[in-house]
Each structure stands twice: as structure tokens, then as C-alpha cells.
C-alpha atoms as a PDB file:
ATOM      1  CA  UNK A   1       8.103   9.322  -7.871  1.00  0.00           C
ATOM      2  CA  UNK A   2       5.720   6.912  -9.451  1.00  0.00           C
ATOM      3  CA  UNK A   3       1.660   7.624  -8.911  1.00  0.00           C
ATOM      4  CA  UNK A   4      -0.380   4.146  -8.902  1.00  0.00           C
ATOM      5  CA  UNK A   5      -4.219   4.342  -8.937  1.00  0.00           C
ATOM      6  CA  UNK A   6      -6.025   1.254  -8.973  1.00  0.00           C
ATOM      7  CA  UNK A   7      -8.892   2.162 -11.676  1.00  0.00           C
ATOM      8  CA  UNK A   8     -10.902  -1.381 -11.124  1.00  0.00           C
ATOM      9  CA  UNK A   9     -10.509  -3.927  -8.774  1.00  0.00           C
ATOM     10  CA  UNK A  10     -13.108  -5.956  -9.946  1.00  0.00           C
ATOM     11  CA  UNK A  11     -13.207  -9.570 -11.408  1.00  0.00           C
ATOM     12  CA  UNK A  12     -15.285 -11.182 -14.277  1.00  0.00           C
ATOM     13  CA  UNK A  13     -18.436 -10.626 -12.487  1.00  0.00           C
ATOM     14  CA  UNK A  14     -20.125  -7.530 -12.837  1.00  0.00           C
ATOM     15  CA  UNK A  15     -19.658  -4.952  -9.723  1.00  0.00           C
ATOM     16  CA  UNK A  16     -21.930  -1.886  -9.250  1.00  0.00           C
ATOM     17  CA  UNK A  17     -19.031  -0.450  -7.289  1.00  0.00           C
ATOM     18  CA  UNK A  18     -15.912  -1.861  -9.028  1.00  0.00           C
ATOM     19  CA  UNK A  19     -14.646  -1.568 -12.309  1.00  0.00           C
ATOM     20  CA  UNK A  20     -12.511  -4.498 -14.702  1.00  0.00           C
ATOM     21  CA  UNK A  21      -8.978  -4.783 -14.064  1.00  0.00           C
ATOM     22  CA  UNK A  22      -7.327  -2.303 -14.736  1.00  0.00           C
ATOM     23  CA  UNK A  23      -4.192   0.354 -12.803  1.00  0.00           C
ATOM     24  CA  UNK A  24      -2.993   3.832 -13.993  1.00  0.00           C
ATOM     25  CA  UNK A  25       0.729   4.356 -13.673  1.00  0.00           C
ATOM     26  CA  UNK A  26       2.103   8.230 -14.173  1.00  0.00           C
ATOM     27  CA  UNK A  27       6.034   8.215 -13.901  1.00  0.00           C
ATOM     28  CA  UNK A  28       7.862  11.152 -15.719  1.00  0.00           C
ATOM     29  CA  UNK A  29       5.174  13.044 -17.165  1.00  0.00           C
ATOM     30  CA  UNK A  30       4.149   9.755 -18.795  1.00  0.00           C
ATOM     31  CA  UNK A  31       0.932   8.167 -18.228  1.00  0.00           C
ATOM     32  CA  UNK A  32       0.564   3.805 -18.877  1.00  0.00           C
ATOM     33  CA  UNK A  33      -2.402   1.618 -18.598  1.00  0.00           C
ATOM     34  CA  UNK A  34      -1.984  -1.380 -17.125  1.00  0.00           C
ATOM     35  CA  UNK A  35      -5.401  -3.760 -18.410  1.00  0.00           C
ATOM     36  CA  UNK A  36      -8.148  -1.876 -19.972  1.00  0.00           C
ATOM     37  CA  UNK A  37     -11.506  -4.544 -18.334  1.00  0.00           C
ATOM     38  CA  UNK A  38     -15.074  -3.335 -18.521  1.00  0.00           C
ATOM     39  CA  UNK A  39     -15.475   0.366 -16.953  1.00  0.00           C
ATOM     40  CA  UNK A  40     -11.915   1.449 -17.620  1.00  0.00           C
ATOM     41  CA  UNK A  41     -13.081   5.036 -19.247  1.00  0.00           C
ATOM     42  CA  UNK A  42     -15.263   6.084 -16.774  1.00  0.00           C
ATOM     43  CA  UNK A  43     -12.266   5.605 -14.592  1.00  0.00           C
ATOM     44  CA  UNK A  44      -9.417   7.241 -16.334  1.00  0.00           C
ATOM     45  CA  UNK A  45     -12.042  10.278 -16.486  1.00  0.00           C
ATOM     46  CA  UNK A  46     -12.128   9.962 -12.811  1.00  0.00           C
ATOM     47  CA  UNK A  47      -8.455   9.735 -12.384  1.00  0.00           C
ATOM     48  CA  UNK A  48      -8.027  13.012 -14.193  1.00  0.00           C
ATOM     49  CA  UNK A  49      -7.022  11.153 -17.547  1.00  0.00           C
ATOM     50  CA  UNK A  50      -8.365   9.696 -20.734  1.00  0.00           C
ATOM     51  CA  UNK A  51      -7.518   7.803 -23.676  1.00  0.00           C
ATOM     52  CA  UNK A  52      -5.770  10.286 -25.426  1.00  0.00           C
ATOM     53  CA  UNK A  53      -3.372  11.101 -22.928  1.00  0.00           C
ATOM     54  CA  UNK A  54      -1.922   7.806 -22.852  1.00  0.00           C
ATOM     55  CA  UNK A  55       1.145   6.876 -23.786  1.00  0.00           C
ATOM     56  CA  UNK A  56       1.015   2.972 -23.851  1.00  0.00           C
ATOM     57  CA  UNK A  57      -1.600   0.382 -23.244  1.00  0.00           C
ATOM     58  CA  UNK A  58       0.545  -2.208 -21.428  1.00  0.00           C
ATOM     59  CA  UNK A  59      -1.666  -5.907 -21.223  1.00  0.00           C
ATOM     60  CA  UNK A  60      -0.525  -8.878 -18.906  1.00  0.00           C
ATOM     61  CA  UNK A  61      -2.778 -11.567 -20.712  1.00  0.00           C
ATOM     62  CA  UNK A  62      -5.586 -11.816 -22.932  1.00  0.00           C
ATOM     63  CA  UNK A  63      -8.428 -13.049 -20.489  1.00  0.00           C
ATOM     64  CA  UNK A  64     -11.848 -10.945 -21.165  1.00  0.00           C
ATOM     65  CA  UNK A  65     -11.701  -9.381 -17.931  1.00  0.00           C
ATOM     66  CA  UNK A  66      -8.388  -7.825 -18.888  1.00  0.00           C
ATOM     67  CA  UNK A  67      -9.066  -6.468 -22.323  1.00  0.00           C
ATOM     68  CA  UNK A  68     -13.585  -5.958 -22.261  1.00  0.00           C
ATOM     69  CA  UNK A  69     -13.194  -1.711 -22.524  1.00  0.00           C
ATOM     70  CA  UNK A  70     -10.153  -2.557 -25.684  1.00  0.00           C
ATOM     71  CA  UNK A  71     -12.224  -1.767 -28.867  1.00  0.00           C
ATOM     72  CA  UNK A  72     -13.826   1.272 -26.794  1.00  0.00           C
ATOM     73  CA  UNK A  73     -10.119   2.478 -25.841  1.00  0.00           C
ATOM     74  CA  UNK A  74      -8.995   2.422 -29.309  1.00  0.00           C
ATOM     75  CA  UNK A  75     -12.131   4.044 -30.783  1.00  0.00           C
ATOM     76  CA  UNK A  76     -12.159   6.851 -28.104  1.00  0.00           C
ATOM     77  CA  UNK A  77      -8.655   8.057 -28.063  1.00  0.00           C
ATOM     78  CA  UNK A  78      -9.178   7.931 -32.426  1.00  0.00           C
ATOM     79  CA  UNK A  79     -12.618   9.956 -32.306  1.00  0.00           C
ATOM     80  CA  UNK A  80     -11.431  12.220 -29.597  1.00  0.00           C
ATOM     81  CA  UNK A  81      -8.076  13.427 -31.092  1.00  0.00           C
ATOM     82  CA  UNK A  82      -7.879  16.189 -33.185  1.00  0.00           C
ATOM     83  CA  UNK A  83      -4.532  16.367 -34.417  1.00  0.00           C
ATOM     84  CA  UNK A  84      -3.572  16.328 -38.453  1.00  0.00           C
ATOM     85  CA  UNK A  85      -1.441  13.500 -37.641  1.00  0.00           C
ATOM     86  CA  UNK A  86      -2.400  11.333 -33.905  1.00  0.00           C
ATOM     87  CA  UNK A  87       0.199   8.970 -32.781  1.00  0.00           C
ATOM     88  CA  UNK A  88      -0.798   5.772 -32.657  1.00  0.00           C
ATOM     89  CA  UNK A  89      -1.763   3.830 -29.439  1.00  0.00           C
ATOM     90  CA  UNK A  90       0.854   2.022 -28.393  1.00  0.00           C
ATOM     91  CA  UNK A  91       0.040  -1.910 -27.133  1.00  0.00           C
ATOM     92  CA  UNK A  92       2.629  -3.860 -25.452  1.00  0.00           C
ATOM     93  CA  UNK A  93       1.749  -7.393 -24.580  1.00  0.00           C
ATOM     94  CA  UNK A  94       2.093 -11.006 -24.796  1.00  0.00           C
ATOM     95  CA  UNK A  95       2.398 -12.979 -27.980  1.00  0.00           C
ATOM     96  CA  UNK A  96      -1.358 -13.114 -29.287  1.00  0.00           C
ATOM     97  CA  UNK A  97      -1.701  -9.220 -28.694  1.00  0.00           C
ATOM     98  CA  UNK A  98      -1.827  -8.229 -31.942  1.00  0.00           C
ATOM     99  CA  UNK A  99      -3.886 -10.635 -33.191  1.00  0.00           C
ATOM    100  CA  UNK A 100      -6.562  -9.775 -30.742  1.00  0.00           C
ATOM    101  CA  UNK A 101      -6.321  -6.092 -31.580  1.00  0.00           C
ATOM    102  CA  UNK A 102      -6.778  -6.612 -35.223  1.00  0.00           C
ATOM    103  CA  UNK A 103      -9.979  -9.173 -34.861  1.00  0.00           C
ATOM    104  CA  UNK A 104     -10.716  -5.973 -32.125  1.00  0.00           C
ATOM    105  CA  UNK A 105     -10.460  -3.750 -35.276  1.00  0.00           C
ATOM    106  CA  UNK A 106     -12.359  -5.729 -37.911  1.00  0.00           C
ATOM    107  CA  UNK A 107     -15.232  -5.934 -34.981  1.00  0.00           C
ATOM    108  CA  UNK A 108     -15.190  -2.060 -34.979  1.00  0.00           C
ATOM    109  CA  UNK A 109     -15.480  -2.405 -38.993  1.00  0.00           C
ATOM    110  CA  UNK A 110     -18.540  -0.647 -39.582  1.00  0.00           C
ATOM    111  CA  UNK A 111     -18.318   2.178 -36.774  1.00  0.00           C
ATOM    112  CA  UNK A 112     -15.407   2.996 -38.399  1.00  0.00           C
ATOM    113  CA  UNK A 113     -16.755   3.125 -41.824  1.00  0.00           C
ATOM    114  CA  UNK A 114     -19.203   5.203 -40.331  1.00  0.00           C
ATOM    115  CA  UNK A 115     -17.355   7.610 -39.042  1.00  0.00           C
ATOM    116  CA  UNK A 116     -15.110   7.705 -42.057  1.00  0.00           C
ATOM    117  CA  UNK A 117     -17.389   8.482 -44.423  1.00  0.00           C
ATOM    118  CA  UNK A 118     -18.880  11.116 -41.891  1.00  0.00           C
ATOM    119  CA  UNK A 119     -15.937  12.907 -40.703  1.00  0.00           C
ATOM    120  CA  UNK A 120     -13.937  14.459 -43.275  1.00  0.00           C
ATOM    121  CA  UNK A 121     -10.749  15.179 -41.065  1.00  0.00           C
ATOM    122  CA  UNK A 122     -10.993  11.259 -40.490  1.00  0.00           C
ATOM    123  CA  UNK A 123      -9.314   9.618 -43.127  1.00  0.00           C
ATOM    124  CA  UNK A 124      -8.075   6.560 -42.138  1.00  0.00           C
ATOM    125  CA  UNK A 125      -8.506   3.514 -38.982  1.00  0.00           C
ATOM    126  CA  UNK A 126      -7.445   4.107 -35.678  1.00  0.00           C
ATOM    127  CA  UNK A 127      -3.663   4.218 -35.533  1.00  0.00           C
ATOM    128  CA  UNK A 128      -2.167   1.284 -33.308  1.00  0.00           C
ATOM    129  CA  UNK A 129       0.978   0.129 -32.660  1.00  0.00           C
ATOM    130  CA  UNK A 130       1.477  -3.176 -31.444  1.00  0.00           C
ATOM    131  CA  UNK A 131       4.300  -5.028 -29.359  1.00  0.00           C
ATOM    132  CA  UNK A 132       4.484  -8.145 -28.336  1.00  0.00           C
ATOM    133  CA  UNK A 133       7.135  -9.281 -25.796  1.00  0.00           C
ATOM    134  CA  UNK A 134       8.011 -11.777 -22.884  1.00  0.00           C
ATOM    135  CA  UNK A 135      10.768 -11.046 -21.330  1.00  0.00           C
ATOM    136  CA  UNK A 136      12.835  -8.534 -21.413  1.00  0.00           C
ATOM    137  CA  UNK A 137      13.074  -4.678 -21.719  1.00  0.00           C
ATOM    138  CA  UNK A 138      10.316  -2.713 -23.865  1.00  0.00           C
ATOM    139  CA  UNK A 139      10.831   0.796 -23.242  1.00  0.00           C
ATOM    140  CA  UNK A 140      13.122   3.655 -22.470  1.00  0.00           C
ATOM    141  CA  UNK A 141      12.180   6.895 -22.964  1.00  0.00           C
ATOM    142  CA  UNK A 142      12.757   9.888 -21.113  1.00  0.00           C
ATOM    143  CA  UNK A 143      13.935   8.631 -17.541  1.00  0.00           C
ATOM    144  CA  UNK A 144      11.340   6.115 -17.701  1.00  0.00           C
ATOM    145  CA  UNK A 145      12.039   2.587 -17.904  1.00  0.00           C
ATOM    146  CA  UNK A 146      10.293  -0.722 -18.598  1.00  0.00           C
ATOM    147  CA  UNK A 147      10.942  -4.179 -18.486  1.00  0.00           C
ATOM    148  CA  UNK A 148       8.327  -7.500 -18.820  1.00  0.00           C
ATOM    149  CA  UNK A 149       8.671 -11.215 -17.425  1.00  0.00           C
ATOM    150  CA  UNK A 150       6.635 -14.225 -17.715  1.00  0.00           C
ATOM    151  CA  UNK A 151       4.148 -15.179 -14.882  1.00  0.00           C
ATOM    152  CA  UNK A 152       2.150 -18.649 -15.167  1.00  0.00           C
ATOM    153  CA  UNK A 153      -1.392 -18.293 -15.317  1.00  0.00           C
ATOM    154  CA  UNK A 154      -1.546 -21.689 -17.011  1.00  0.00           C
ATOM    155  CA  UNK A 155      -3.318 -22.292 -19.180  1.00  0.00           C
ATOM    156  CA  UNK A 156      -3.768 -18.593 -20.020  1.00  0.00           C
ATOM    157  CA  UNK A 157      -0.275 -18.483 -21.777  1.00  0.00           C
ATOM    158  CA  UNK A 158       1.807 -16.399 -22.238  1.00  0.00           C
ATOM    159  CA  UNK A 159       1.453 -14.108 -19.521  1.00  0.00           C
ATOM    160  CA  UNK A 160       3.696 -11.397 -18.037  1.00  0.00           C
ATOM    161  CA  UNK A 161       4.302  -9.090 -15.154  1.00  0.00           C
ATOM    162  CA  UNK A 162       5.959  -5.825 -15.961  1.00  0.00           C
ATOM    163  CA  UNK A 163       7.970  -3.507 -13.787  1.00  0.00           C
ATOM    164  CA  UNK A 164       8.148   0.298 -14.636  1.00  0.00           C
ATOM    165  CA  UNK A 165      11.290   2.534 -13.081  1.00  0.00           C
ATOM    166  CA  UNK A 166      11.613   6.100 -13.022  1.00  0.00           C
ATOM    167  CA  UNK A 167      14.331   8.150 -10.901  1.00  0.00           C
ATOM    168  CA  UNK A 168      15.095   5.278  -8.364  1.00  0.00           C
ATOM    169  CA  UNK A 169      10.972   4.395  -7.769  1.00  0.00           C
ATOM    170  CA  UNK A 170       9.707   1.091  -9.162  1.00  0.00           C
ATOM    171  CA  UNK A 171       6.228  -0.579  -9.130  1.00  0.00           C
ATOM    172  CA  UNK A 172       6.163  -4.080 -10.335  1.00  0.00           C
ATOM    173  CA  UNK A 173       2.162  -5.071 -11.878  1.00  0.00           C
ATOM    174  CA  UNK A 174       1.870  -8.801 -11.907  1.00  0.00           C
ATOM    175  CA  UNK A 175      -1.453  -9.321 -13.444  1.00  0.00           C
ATOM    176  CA  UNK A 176      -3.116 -12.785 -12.923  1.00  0.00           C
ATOM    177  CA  UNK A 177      -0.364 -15.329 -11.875  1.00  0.00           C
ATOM    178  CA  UNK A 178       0.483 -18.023  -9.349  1.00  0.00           C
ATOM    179  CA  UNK A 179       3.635 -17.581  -7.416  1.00  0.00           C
ATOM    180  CA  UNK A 180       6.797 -18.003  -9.566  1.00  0.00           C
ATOM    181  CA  UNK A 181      10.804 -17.479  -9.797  1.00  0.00           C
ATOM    182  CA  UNK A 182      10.256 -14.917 -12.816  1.00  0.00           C
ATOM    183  CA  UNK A 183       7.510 -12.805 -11.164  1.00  0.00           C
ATOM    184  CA  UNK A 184       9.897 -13.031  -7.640  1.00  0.00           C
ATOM    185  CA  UNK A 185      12.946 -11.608  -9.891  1.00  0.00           C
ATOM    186  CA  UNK A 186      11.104  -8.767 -11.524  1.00  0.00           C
ATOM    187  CA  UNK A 187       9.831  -7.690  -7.892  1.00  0.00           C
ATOM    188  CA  UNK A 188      12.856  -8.103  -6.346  1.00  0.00           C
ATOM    189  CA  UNK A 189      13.437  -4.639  -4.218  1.00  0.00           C
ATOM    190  CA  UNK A 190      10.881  -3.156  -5.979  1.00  0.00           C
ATOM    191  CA  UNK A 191       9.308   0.153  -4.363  1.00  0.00           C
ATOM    192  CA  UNK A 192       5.922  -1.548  -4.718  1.00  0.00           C
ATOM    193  CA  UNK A 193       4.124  -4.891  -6.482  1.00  0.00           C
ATOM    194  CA  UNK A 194       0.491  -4.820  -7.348  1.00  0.00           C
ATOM    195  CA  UNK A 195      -1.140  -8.310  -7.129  1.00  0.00           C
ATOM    196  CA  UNK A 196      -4.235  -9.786  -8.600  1.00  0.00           C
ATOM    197  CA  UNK A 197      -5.695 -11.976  -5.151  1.00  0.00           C
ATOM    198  CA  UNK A 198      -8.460 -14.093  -4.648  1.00  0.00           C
ATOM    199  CA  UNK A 199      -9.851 -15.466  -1.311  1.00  0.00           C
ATOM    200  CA  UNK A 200      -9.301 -18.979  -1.633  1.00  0.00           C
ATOM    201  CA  UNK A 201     -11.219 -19.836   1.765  1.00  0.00           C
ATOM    202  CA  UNK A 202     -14.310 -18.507   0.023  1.00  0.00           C
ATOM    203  CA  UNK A 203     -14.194 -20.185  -3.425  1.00  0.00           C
ATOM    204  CA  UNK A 204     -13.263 -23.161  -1.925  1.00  0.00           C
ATOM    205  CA  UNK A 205     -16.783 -23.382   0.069  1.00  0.00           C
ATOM    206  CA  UNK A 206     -18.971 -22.144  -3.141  1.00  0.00           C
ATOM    207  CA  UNK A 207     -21.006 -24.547  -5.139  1.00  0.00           C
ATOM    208  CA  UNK A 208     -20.257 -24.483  -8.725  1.00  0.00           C
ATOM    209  CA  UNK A 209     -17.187 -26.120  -9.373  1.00  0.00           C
ATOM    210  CA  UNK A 210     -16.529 -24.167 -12.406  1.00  0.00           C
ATOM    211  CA  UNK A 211     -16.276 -21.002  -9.621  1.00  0.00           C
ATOM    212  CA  UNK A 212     -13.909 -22.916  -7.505  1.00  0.00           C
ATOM    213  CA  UNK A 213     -11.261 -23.857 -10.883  1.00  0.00           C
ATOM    214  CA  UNK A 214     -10.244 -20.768 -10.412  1.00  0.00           C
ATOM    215  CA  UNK A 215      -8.161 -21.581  -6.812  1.00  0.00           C
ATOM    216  CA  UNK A 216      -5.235 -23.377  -8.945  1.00  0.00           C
ATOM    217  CA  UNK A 217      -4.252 -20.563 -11.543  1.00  0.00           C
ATOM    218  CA  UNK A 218      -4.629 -17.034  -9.502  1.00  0.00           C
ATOM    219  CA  UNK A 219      -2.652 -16.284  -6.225  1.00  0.00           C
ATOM    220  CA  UNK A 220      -4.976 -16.283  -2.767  1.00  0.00           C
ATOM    221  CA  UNK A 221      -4.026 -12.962  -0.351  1.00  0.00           C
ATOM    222  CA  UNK A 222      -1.276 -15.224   1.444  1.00  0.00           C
ATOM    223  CA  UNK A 223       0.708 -16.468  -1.383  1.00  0.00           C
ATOM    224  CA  UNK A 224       0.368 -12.605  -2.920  1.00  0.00           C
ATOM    225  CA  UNK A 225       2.292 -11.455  -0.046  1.00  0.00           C
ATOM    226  CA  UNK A 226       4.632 -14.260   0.383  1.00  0.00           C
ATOM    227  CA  UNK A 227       6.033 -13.222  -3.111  1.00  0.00           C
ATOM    228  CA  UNK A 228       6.246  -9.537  -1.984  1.00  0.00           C
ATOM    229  CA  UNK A 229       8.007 -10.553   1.583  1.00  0.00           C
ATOM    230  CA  UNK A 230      10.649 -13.308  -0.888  1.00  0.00           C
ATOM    231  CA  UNK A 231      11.387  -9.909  -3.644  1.00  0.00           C
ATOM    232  CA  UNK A 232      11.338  -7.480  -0.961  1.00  0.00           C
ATOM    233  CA  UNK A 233       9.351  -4.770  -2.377  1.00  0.00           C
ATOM    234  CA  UNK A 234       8.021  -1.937  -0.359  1.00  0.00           C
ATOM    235  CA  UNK A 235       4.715  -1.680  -0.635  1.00  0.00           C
ATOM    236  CA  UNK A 236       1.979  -4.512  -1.441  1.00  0.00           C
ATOM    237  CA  UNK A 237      -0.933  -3.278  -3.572  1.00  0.00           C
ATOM    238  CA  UNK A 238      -3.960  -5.621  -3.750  1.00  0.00           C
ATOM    239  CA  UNK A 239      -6.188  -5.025  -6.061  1.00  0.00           C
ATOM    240  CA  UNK A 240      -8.630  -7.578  -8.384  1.00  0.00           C
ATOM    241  CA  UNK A 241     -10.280  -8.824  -5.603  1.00  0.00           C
ATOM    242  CA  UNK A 242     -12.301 -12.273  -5.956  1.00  0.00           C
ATOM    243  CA  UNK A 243     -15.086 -12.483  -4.324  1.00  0.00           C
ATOM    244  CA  UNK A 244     -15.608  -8.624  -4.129  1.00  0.00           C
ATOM    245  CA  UNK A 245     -14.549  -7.373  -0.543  1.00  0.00           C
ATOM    246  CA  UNK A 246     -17.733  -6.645   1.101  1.00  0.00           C
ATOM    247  CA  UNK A 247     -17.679  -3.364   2.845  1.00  0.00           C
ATOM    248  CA  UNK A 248     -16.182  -2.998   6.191  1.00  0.00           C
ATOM    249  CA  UNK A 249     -14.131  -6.365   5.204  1.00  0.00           C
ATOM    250  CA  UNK A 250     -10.938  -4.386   4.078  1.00  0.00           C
ATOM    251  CA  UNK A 251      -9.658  -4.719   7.457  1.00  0.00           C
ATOM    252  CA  UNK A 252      -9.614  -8.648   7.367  1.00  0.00           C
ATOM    253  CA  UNK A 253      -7.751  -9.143   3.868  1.00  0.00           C
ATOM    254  CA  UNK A 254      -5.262  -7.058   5.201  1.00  0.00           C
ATOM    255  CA  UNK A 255      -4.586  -8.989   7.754  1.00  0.00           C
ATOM    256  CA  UNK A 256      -4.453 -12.297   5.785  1.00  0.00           C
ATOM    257  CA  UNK A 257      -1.403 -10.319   3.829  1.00  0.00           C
ATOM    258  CA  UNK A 258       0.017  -9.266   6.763  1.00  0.00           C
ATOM    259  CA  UNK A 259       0.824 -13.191   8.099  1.00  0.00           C
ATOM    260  CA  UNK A 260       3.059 -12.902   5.156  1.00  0.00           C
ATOM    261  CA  UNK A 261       3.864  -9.191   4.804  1.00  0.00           C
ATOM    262  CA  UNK A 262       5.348  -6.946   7.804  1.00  0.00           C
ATOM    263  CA  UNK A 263       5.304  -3.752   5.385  1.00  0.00           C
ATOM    264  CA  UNK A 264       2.839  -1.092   3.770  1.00  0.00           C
ATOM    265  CA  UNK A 265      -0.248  -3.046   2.668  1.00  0.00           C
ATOM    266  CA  UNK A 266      -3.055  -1.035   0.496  1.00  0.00           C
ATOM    267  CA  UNK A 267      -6.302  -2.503   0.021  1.00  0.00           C
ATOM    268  CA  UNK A 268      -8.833   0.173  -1.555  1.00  0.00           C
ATOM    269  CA  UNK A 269     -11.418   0.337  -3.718  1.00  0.00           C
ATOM    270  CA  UNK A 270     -11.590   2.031  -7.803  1.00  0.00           C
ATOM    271  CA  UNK A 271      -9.649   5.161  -7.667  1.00  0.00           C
ATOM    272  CA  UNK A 272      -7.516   4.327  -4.985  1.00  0.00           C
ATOM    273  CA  UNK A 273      -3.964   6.070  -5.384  1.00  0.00           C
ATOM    274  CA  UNK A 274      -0.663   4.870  -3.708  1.00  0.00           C
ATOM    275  CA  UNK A 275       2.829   7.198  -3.901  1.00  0.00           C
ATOM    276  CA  UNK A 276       5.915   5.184  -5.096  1.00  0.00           C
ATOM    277  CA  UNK A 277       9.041   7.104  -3.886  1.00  0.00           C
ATOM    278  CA  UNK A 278      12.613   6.244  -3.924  1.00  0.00           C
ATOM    279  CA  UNK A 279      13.671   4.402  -1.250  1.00  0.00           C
ATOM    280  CA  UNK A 280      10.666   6.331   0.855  1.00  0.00           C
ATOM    281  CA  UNK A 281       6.759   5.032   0.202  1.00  0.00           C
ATOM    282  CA  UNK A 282       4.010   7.435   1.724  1.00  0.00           C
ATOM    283  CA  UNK A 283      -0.040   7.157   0.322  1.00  0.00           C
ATOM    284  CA  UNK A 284      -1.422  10.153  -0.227  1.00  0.00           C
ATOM    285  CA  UNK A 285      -5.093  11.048   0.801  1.00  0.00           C
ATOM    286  CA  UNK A 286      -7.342  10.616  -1.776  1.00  0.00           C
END
């Protein structure tokens, strides 16, 4: 079995009620972050789960949204680990990763000169280990398995989707992306997919045409579950929702997905959690 949570579903505007991108995946007594946007700490507390208990830091691009909480990740799970010798966080992304997380680093300079010269039992940076990958398998380790694919988020480049298998369950994340052969072969029969969706009916009618650019790199509700009905996955997960569902409206995205989609379709808010099993898909209450 494979445990989902969606820890934020918000977008690059601020939500009182939604934190940054970002989804929890536990699968073999191993725990992955998927994203790490603005709030993601609060929310791994909430989900019963912190920096320190993670065993990889998996990114799909480098957009701010995606990576905001990064530098307060890497700091936390260093400060907060008292161990002689921590393991390092792991990263896996897209080419450009690791030169994010060491500009992420020198902007943490000070604080962690600080807390150097403060701590005796810390002797050294945050330990980090970096990946970078786009396509292909990137990790097999104790029944659990992982492999990444492009997506095309254009101009954002490169981005990928990853898919993580345990025991016969699978959960495909897809991260920003229009529809595209590579994400559609990565999803194909998988348990579940998780897609990033905006509502292109609304950004189309908003003013600022800066707002509306958005339309012709991301995937509206529709075309999010037209690439779950081509892959036939299981379960569609919705989460990074743009504009922010309003409450009551959960009712009427799910029915957009469902012109395209004839199988389980969860729309929730932070903290929502969603059951992967082989060949069997049941939510749990939360």
C-alpha cells in the first residue's frame, strides 16, 4: 500500500487555508516529499512527520512555488537531528537542482555560521545529497521503487513527473505540466496520478494578462483527467488548485474531471490522505 497526503494545494498566491505545493508519499516504511512550497513544515507536523524523518526530497521543477519552504527544510532536519553522524538529505530533481540548493546554502551562510560557532556538537553544514535526473530510474531500495520522466512545462525546463511503486501499488506525481506522451507513459496503469490543475474558465475571464499566461503551460481539470482516462490509472488526485476552490465548490471541479474521468476522483483540501492499494483503491477517513 502506498499513503498519499496532499500537504498544500495551494498556488503562488498566498492562502490562509492552503499551503505551497507540496504531497507526502509513505510506501515501505519510507517516507518522500514530493515539492517542499511555502507552509510545507507546518504540514508534515500535521501529517505526523517532519524533516528528519524523510528519506528523499523528490522536486518536479524549480518554480518558487515548488521549492519557497527549501532552505527551511534543509536547516530544520540539520538543527533538529541529533545523531554523531546525520545522513544527508537526499534531493532528486531536474538538472539545475543542485545548483539551486547550493545558492540555497550560501543564502543560509550566516545562520549557519551561527549556529556553528554556537553548537559544539555542530561541526559542519547541513549534509545534502543531490541528484539530478530526467528520465529514468532513481531509486531502489527496500521494495520501493522509483522512476522520473520529463513533463513540458515550457519554458520551465526541465521538468519531470515521477512514479513511486511498492508491492504492486503505484502513484504517479506529475507536478506542473501540460498533457504529454512521457507523462501518459509513466501513468500508464498506475494505481493513482496526482495532477497540478487550474480552472482555465476562470483565468481566462480575469484582467491581468500576466494572470491569464498561465492557461498555456499548466493542465485545466479536463485535460488533467483526460491524461488519467488515456494511462489508465486508478485514482485521480487533484491537488494545486488555481484559483483556490472556494468552499462548497469541491463538488463542481469534480465534475469537470469526471467528463473525462469515470473513476475515483479526490479533490480535498491540505492534509487530505488517499490509500493506494494493489489493484484495490479505498480513501480512508481522515
Amino acid at each position: 500500500m502506498i499513503e498519499v497526503t496532499l500537504l498544500g494545494t495551494g498556488s503562488p498566491i498566498p492562502d490562509a487555508n492552503r499551503a505551497g505545493p507540496s504531497t507526502l508519499v509513505r510506501a515501505g516504511g519510507q517516507t518522500f516529499l514530493v515539492d517542499c512550497g511555502r507552509g510545507v513544515q507546518q504540514r508534515l507536523t500535521a501529517a505526523g512527520s517532519s524533516a528528519g524523518a524523510l528519506t528523499a526530497l523528490l522536486l518536479t521543477h524549480l518554480h518558487s512555488d515548488h521549492i519557497a519552504d527549501l532552505g527551511d527544510l534543509i536547516i530544520t532536519r540539520w538543527v533538529s537531528n541529533f545523531t554523531p553522524e546525520p545522513s544527508p538529505l537526499l534531493i532528486i530533481g531536474p538538472p539545475g537542482t543542485a545548483e539551486v540548493v547550493d545558492a540555497t546554502l550560501k543564502a543560509f551562510g550566516f545562520d549557519i555560521g551561527y549556529r556553528i560557532a554556537h553548537h559544539a556538537d555542530l561541526n559542519s553544514p547541513p549534509p545534502v545529497e543531490v541528484r539530478e535526473y530526467t528520465d529514468g530510474p532513481v531509486w531502489d531500495h527496500d521494495g520501493v521503487q522509483i522512476r522520473v520522466a520529463p513533463t513540458d512545462h515550457r519554458p520551465v525546463a526541465p521538468t519531470i513527473g515521477f512514479r513511486v511503486e511498492h508491492a504492486g501499488a503505484s502513484v504517479v506525481l506529475a507536478g506542473d505540466t501540460v498533457p504529454c506522451e512521457s507523462l501518459d507513459a509513466l501513468a500508464s496503469g498506475a494505481g493513482a496520478l496526482v495532477h497540478t490543475v487550474i480552472r482555465k474558465d476562470l483565468i481566462d475571464a480575469m484582467p491581468m494578462q500576466r494572470i491569464r499566461d498561465i492557461c498555456d503551460y499548466h493542465s485545466s481539470v479536463e485535460e488533467a483527467a483526460t491524461t488519467a482516462a488515456r494511462a489508465g490509472v486508478g485514482i485521480l488526485i487533484l491537488t494545486h488548485y488555481v484559483p483556490a476552490i472556494a468552499p462548497g465548490q469541491e463538488d463542481e471541479w469534480r465534475a469537470l474531471a469526471a467528463t473525462a474521468f469515470d473513476r475515483q476522483i479526490e479533490v480535498g483540501d491540505d492534509l487530505h490522505r488517499v490509500e493506494v492499494h494493489p489493484g484495490v483503491c479505498t480513501k480512508p477517513s481522515r
